[in-house]
Protein backbone atom coordinates (compact mmCIF):
# COMPACT_ATOMS: atom_id res chain seq x y z
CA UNK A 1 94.08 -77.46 82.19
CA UNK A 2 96.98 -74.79 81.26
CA UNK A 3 99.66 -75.98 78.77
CA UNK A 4 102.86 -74.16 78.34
CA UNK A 5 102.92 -71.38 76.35
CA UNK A 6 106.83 -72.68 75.15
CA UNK A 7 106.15 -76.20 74.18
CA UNK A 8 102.61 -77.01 74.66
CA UNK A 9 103.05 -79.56 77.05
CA UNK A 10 100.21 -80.24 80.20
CA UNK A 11 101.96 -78.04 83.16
CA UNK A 12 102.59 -80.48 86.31
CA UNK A 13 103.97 -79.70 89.32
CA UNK A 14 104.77 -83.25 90.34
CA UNK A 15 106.91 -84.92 88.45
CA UNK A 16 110.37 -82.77 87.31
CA UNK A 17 111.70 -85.23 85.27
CA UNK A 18 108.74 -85.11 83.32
CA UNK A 19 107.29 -83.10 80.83
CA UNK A 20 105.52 -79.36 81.73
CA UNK A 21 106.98 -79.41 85.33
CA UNK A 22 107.28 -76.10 86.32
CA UNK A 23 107.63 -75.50 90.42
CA UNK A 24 106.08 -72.13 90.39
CA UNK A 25 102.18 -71.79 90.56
CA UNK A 26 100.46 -69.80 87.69
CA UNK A 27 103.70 -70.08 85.86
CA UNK A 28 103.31 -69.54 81.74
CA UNK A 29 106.53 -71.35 81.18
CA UNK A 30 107.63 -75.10 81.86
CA UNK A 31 110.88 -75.20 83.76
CA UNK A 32 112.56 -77.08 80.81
CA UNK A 33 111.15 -74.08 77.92
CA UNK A 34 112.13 -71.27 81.28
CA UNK A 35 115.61 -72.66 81.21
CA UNK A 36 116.26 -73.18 77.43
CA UNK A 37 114.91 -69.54 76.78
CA UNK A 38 117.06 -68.23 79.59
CA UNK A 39 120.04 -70.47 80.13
CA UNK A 40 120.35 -73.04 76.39
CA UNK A 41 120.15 -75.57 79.71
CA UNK A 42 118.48 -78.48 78.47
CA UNK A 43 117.22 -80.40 81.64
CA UNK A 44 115.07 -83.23 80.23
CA UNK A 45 116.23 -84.44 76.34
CA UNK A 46 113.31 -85.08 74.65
CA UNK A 47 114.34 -85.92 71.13
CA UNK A 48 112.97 -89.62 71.30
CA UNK A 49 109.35 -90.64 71.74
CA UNK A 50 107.46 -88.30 69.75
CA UNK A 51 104.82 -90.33 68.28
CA UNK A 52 105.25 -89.38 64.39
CA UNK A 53 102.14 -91.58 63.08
CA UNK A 54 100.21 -90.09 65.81
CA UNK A 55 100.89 -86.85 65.02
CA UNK A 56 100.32 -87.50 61.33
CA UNK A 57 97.17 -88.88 62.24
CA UNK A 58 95.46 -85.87 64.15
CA UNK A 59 96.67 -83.57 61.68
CA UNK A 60 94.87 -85.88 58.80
CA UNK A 61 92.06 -85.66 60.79
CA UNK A 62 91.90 -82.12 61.22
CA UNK A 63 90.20 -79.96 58.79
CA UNK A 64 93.46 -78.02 58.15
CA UNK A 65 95.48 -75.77 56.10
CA UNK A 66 99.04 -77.53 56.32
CA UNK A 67 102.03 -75.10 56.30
CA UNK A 68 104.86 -77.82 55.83
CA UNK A 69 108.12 -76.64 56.97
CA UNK A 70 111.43 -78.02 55.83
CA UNK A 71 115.10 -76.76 56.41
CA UNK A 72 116.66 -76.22 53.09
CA UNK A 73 120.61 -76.94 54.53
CA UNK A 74 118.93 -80.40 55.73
CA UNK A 75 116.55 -81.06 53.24
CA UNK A 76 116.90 -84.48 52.29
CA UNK A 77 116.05 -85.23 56.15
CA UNK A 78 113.08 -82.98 56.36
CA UNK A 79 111.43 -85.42 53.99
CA UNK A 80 108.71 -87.72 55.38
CA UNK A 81 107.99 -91.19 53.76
CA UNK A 82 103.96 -91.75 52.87
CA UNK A 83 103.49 -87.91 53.70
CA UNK A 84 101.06 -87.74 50.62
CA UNK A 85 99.26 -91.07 51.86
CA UNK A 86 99.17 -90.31 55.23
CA UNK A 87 98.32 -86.61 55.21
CA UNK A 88 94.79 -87.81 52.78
CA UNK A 89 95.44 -85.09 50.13
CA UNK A 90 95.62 -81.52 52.68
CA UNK A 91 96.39 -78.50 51.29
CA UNK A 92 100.12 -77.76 51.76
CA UNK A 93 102.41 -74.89 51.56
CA UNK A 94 106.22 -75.96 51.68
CA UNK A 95 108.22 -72.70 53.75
CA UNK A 96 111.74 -73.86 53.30
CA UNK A 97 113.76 -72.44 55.90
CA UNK A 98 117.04 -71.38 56.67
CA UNK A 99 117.65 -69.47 53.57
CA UNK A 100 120.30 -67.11 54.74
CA UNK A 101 122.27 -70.46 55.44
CA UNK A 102 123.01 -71.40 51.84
CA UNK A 103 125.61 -69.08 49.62
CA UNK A 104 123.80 -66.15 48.61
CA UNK A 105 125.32 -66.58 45.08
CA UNK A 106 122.28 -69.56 45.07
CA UNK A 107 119.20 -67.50 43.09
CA UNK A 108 115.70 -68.12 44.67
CA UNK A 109 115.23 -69.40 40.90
CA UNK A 110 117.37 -72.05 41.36
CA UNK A 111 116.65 -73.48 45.23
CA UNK A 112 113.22 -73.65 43.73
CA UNK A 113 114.32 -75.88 40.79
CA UNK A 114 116.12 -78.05 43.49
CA UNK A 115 112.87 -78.17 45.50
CA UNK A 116 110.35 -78.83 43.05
CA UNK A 117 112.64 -81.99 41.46
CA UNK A 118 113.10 -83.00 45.09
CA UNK A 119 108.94 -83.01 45.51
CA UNK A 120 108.69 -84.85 42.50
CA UNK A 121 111.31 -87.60 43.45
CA UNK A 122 109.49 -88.26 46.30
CA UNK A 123 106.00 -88.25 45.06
CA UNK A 124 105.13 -85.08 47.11
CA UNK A 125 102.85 -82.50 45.76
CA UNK A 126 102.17 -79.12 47.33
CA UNK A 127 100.06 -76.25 46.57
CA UNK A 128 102.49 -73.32 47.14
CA UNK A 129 106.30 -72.83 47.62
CA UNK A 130 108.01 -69.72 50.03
CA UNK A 131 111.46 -69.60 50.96
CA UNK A 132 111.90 -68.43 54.01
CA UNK A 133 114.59 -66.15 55.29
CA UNK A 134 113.82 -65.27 59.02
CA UNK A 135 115.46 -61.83 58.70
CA UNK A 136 113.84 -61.01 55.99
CA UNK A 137 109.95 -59.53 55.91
CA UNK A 138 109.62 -59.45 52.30
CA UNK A 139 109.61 -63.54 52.70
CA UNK A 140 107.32 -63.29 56.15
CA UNK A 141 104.67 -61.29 54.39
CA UNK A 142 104.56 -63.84 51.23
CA UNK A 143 103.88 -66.53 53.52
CA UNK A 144 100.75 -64.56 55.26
CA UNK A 145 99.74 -64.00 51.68
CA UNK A 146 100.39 -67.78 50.86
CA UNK A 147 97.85 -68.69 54.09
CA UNK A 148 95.16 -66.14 53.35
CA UNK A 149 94.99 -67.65 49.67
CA UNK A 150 95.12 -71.32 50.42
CA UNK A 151 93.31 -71.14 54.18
CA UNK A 152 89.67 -70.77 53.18
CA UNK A 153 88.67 -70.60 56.49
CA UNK A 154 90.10 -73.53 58.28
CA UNK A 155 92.64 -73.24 60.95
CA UNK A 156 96.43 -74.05 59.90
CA UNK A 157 98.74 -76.82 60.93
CA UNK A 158 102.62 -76.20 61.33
CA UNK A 159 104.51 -79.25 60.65
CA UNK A 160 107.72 -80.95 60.52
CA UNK A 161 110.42 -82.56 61.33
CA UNK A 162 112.20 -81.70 64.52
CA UNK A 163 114.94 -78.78 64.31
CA UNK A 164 113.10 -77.82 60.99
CA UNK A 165 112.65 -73.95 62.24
CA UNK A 166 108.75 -74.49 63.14
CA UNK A 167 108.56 -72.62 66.41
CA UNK A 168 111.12 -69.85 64.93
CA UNK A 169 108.94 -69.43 62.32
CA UNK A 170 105.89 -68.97 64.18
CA UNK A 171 107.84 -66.26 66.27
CA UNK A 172 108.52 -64.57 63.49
CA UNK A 173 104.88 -64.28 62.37
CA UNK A 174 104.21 -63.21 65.84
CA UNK A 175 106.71 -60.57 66.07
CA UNK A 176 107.86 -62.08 69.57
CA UNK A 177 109.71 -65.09 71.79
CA UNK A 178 106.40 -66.46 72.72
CA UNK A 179 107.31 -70.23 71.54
CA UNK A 180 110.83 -72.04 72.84
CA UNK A 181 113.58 -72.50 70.14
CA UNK A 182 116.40 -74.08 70.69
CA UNK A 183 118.63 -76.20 69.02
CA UNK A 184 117.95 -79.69 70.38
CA UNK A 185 115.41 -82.30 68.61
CA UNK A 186 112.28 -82.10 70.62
CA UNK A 187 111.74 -78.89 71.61
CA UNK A 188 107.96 -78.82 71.27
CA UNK A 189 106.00 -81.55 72.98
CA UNK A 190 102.87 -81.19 71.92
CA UNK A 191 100.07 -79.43 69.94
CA UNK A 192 100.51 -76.18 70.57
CA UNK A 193 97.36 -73.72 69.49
CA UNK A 194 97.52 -69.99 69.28
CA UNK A 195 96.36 -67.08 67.24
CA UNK A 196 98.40 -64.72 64.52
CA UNK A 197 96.80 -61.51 63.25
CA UNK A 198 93.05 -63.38 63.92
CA UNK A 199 93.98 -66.60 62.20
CA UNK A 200 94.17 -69.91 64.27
CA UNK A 201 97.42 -71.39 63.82
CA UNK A 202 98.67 -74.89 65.68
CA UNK A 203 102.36 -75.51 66.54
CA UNK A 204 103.01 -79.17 66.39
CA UNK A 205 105.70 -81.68 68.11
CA UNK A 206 108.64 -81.97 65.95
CA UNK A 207 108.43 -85.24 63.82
CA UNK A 208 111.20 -87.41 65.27
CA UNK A 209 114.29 -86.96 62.56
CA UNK A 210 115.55 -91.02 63.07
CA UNK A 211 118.11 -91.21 60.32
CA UNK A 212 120.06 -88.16 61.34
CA UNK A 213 123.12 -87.19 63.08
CA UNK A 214 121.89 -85.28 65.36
CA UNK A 215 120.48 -88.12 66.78
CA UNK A 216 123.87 -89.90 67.51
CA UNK A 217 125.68 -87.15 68.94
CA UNK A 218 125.85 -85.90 72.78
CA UNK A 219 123.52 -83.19 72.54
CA UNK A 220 126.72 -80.70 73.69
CA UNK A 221 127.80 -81.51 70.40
CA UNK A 222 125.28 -80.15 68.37
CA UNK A 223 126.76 -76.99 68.41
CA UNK A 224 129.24 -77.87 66.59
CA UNK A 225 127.44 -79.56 63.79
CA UNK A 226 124.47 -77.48 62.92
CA UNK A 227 125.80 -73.85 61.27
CA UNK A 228 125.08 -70.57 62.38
CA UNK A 229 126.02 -68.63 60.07
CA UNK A 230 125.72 -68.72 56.24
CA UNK A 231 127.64 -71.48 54.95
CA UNK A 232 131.20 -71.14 53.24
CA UNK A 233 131.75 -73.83 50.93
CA UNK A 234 135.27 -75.77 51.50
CA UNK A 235 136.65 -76.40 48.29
CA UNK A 236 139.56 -79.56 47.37
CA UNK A 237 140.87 -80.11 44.71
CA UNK A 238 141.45 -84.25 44.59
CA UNK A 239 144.25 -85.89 42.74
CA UNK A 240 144.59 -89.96 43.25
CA UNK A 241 142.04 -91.92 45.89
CA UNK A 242 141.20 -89.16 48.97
CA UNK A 243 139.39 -89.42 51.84
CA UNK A 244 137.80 -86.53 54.55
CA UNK A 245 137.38 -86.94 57.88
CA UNK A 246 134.51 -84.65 59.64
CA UNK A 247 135.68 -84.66 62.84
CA UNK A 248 135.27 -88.00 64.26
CA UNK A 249 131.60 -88.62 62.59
CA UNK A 250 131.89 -89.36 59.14
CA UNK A 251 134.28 -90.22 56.26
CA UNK A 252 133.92 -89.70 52.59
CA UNK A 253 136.04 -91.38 50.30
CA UNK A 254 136.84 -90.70 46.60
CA UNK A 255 137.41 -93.87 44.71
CA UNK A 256 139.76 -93.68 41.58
CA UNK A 257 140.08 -90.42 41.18
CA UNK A 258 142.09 -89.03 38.32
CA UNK A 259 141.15 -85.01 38.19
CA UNK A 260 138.37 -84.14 40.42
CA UNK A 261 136.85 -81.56 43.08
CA UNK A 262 135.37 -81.94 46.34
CA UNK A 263 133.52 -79.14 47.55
CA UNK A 264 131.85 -79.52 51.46
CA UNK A 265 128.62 -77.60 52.49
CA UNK A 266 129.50 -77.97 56.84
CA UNK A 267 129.04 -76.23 59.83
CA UNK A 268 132.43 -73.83 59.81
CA UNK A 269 132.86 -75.43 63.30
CA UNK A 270 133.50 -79.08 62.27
CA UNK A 271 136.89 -79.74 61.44
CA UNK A 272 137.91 -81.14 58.32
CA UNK A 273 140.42 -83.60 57.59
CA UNK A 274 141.98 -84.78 54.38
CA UNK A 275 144.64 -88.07 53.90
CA UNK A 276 145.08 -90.65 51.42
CA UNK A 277 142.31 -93.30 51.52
CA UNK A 278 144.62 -96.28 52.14
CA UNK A 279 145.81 -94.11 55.51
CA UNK A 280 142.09 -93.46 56.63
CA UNK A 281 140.78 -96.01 58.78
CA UNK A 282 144.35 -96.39 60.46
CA UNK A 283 144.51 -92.52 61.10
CA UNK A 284 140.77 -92.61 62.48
CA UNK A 285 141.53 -95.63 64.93
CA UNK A 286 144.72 -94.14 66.29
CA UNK A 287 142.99 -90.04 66.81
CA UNK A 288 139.35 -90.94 67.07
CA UNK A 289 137.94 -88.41 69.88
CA UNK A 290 140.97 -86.76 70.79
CA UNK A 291 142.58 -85.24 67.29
CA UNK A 292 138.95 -85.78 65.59
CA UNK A 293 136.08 -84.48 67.53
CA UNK A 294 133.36 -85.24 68.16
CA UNK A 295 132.58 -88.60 67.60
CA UNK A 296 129.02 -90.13 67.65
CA UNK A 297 127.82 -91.62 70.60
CA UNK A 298 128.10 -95.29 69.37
CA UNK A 299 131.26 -95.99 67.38
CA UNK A 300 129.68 -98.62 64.78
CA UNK A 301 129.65 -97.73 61.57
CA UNK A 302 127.76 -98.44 57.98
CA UNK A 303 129.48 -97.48 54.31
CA UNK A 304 127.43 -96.77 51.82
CA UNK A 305 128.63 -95.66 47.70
CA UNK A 306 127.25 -94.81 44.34
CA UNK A 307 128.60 -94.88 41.44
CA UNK A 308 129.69 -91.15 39.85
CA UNK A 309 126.43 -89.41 38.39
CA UNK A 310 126.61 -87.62 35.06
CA UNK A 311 128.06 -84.14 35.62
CA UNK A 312 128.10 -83.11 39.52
CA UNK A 313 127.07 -84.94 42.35
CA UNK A 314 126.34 -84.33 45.99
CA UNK A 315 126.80 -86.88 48.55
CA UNK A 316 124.33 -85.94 51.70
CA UNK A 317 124.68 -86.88 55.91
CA UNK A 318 121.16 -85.97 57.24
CA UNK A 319 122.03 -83.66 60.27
CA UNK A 320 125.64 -82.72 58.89
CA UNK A 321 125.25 -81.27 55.40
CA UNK A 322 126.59 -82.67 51.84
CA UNK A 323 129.79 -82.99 49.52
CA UNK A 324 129.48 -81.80 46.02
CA UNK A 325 131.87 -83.50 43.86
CA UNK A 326 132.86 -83.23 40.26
CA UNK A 327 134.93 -84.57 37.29
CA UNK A 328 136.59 -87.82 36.88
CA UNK A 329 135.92 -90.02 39.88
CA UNK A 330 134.39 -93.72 39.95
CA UNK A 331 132.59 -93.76 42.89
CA UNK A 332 131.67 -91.77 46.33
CA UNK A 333 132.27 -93.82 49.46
CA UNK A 334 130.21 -92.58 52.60
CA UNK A 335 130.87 -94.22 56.08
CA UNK A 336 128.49 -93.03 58.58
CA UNK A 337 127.09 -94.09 62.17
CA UNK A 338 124.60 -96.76 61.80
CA UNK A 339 121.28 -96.01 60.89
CA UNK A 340 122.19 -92.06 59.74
CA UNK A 341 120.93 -91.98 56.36
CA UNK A 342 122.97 -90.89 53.11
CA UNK A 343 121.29 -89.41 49.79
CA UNK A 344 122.92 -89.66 46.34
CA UNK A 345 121.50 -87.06 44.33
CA UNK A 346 122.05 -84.59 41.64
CA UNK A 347 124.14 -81.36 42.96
CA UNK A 348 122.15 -78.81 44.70
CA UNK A 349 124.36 -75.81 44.01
């Protein structure tokens, strides 16, 4: 039974609309991994039906090293609820990746602060922390080191959620393209085993990301919502109630604000749009999809607020990045496409 070498998914030659067809005999490569290594042409979506508590399951089951990966520009959605419980007390190494997409004027010191209060939010304890910056080999070679501590032996489990940087990652180790990468939820479809410098490693499907953006966009879209290059923060200074459009997904309003900054951590391709609060919902109706683009898939929306935290604050769309906002403001005011979930938490940066 041959799997692709991309994905991991059971190579088939009879049905193209499902997953591992490939037309060509003996080929290494599905036809969806051939043309999303070749072409970014994405000819079966495959962001739904990942089976997350199955997945949690076999790698519970396995007697595993767990290398945990989480994107640090999307970190609140790389979180996974009962991990601890359902994971039976693994080993696990957190590589946060995506370094090189947060403001290099952010120490390592300090991203590790933000990490290890995050962990401890949530419950979530880990064994060993690398940040990882694919460019860099300094940060490569201290996660070998991190596996050949922790590994004793056993094989090692790469997990996450989807679009968390697993099968770039792996690459990396490699030194090669062997595994597909793409932007879209779902690249990998299943478990995925191969071997780095003698050690067993397993790639493993992306852990469907359900509360995020990127799930409520046309998948041409998520171009223009994920960065791709290192993030330049927007800053705004706010005077009276403000509100931001970003593009036509989201809205963040600024209730009673006397003296205050808003500073946005976005993809540099989303547009940004300030007006008057009062003026928002009017000015969205009338230049929804044409002046504000894009615009999620279903147009029904959800608002959610808190109340202004001590000091600075950051107000965070999984799949679409955060506000930071500061000084004398009442509340923060986040409407969002149903079901895209919205963190509250003390600033980042």
């Amino acid at each position: 039974m041959a799997i692709c070498k991309g994905c991991g998914a059971i190579l088939q030659s009879d049905d193209p609309e499902k997953p591992g067809y490939t037309p060509k005999e003996g080929a290494e490569y599905c036809q969806r991994c051939f043309r999303l290594m070749h072409y970014d042409d994405l000819t079966v979506s495959m962001r739904e039906g990942i089976d997350p508590d199955g997945v949690m399951k076999k790698i519970a089951e396995s007697d595993c090293l767990v290398v945990w990966v989480v994107d640090l520009f999307d970190f609140e959605a790389g979180m996974i609820p009962g991990m601890e419980r359902k994971l039976g007390g693994k080993d696990i190494i957190l590589a946060a990746t995506k370094r090189d997409l947060l403001p290099a004027t952010m120490s390592e010191e300090k991203i590790a602060k933000f990490v290890f209060t995050r962990l401890k939010d949530q419950g979530i304890s880990i064994r060993h922390l690398v940040l990882c910056d694919m460019h860099d080999e300094n940060s490569m070679k201290a996660l070998r080191d991190a596996v050949e501590t922790y590994r004793a032996g056993r094989e090692v489990m790469v997990m996450g959620r989807a679009n968390a940087g697993k099968s770039t990652l792996l690459n990396r180790l490699m030194h090669n393209q062997t595994l597909t990468m793409s932007r879209y939820p779902g690249t990998t479809l299943d478990f995925n085993p191969m071997v780095i410098d003698g050690i067993p490693f397993t790639d493993t499907p992306g852990i469907e990301i359900e509360g995020s953006m990127l799930m409520k966009v046309k998948e041409k879209d998520l171009k223009t919502i994920m960065p791709a290059h290192t993030i330049k923060p927007q800053i705004y200074q706010i005077h009276g109630e403000q509100s931001f459009l970003l593009g036509g997904l989201a809205r963040v309003d600024l209730i009673h604000a006397r003296k205050a900054s808003a500073v946005f951590y976005v993809s540099e391709r989303l547009n940004l749009h300030r007006c008057r609060t009062d003026k928002a919902e009017a000015l969205y109706k009338a230049h929804a999809g044409e002046l504000f683009m894009p615009v999620p898939e279903e147009k029904c929306f959800q608002t959610l607020s808190c109340h202004m935290m001590q000091g600075k604050m950051d107000a965070v769309i999984d799949g679409l990045g955060w506000v930071c906002v500061s000084g004398d403001v009442e509340a923060v005011q986040v409407h969002v496409p149903k079901g895209v979930h919205v963190t509250f938490r003390k600033a980042m940066i």
